[in-house]
C-alpha atoms as a PDB file:
ATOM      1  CA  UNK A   1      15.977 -14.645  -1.218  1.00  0.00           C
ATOM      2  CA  UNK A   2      12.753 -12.927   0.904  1.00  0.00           C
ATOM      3  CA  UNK A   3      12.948 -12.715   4.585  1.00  0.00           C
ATOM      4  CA  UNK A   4       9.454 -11.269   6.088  1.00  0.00           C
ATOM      5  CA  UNK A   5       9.008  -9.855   9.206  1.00  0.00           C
ATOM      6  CA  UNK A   6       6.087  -8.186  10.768  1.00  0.00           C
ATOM      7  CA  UNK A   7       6.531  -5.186   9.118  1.00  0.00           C
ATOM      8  CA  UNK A   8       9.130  -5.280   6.580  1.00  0.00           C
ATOM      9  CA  UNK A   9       9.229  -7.618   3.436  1.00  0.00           C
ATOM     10  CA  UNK A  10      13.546  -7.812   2.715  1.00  0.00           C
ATOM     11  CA  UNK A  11      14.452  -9.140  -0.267  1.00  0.00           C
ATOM     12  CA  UNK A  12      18.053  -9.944  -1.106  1.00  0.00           C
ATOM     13  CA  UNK A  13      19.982 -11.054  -4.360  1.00  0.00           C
ATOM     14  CA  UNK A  14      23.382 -11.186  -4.102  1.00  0.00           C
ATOM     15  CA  UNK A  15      26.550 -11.013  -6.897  1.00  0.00           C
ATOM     16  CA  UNK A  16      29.870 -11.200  -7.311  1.00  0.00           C
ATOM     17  CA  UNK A  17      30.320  -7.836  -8.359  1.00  0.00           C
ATOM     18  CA  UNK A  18      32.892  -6.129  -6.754  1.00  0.00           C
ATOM     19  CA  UNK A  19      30.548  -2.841  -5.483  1.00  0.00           C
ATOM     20  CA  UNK A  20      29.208  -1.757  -2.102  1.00  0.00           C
ATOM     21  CA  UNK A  21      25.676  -3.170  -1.056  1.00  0.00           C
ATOM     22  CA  UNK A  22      22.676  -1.185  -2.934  1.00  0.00           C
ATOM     23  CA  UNK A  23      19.571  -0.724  -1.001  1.00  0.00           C
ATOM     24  CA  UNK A  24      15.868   0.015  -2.351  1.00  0.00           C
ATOM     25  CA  UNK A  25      12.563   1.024  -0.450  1.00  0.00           C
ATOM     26  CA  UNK A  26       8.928  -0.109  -1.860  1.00  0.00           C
ATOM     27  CA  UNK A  27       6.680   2.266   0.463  1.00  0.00           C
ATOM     28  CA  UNK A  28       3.284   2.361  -1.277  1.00  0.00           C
ATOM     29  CA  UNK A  29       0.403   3.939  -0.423  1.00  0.00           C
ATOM     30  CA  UNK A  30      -1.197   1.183   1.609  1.00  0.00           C
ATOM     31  CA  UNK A  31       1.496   3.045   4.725  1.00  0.00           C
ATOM     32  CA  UNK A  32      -0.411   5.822   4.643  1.00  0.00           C
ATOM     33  CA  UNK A  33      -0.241   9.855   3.706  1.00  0.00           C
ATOM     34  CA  UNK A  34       2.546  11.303   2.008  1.00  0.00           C
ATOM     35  CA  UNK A  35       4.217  11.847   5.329  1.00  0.00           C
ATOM     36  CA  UNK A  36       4.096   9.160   6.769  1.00  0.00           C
ATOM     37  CA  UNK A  37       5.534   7.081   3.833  1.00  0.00           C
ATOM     38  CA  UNK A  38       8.258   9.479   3.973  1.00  0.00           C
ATOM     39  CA  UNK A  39       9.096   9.181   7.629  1.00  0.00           C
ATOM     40  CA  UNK A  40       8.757   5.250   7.380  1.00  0.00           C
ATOM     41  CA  UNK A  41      11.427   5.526   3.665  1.00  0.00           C
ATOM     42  CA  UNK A  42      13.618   7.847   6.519  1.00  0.00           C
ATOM     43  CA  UNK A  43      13.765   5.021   9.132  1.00  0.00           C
ATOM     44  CA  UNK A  44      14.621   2.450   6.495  1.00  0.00           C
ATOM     45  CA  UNK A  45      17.538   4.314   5.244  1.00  0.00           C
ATOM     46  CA  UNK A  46      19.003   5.105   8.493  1.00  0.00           C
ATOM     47  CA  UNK A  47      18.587   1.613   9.629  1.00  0.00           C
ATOM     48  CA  UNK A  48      20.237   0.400   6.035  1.00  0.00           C
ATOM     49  CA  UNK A  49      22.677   3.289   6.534  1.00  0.00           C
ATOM     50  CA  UNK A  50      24.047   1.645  10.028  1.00  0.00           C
ATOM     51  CA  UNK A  51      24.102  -2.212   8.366  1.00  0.00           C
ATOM     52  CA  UNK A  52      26.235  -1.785   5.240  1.00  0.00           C
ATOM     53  CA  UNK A  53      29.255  -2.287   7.161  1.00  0.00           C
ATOM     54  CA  UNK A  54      27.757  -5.592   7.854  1.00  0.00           C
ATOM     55  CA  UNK A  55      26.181  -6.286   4.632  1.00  0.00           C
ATOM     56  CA  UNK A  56      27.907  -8.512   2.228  1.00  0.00           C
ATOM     57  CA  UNK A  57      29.478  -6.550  -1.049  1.00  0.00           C
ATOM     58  CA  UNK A  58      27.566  -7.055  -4.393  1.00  0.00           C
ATOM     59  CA  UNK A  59      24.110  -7.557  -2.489  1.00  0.00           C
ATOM     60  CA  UNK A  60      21.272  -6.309  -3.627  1.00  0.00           C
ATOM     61  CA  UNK A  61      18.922  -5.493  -1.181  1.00  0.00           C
ATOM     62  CA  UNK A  62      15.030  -4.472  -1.376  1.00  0.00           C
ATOM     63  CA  UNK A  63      12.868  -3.838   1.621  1.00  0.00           C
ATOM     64  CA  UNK A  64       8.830  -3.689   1.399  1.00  0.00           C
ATOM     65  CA  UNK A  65       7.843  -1.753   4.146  1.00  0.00           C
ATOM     66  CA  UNK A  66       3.939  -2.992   5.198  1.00  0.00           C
ATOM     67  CA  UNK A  67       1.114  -1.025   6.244  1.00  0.00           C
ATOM     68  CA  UNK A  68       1.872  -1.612  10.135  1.00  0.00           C
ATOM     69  CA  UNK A  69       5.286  -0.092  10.141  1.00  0.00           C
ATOM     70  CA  UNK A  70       4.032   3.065  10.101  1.00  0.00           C
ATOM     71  CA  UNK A  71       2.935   2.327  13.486  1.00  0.00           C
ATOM     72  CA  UNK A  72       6.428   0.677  14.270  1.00  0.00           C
ATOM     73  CA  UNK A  73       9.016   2.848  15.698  1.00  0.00           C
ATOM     74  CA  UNK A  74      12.536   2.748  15.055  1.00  0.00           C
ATOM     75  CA  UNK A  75      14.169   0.461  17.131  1.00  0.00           C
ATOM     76  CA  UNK A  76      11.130  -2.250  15.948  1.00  0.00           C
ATOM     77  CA  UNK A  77      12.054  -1.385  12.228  1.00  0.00           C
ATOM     78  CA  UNK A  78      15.844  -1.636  13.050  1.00  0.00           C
ATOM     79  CA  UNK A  79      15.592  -5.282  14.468  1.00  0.00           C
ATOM     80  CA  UNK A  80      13.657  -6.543  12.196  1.00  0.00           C
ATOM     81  CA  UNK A  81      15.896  -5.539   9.062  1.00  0.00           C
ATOM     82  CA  UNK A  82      19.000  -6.275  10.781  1.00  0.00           C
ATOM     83  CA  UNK A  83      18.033 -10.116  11.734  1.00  0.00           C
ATOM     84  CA  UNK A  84      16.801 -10.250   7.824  1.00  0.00           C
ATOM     85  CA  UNK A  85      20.132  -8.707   6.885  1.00  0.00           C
ATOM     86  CA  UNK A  86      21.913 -11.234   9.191  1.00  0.00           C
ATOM     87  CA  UNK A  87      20.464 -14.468   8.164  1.00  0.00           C
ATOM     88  CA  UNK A  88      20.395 -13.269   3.882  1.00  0.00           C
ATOM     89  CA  UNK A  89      23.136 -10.750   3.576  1.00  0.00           C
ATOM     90  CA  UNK A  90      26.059 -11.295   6.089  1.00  0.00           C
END
């Protein structure tokens, strides 16, 4: 399942595997220098970090970061993944 936001692209598959939620960051070159595609990765795990308690077991989750969220602070990032995370992965 793909949710897209503004500046995130989440894409969720879930199973029945008994396991905590995995999470995966596609930050390409597109976000910018070397830096900044780190900082952006950063924000994405912290965010991802503070919804696995809320994220369904077994789910698979992948998030595209765009070119715009490097301009997107973290509060922007955090609301967009968590209303992708609540409508594919609760």
């Amino acid at each position: 399942m793909k949710c897209a936001g503004r500046h995130t692209i989440t894409y969720v598959v879930s199973s029945d595997e008994a396991r905590a939620a995995r999470f995966g960051f596609i930050v390409s070159k597109q976000v910018g220098t070397a830096v900044t595609r780190n900082t952006v990765r950063r924000r994405l795990k912290a965010v991802c970090a503070q919804a696995l308690p809320r994220t369904r077991d077994g789910a698979d989750v992948v998030i595209r970061a765009l070119p715009s969220a490097a301009r997107a602070d973290f509060r922007t990032l955090q609301a967009e993944v968590d209303r992708c995370l609540a409508r594919r992965a609760a």
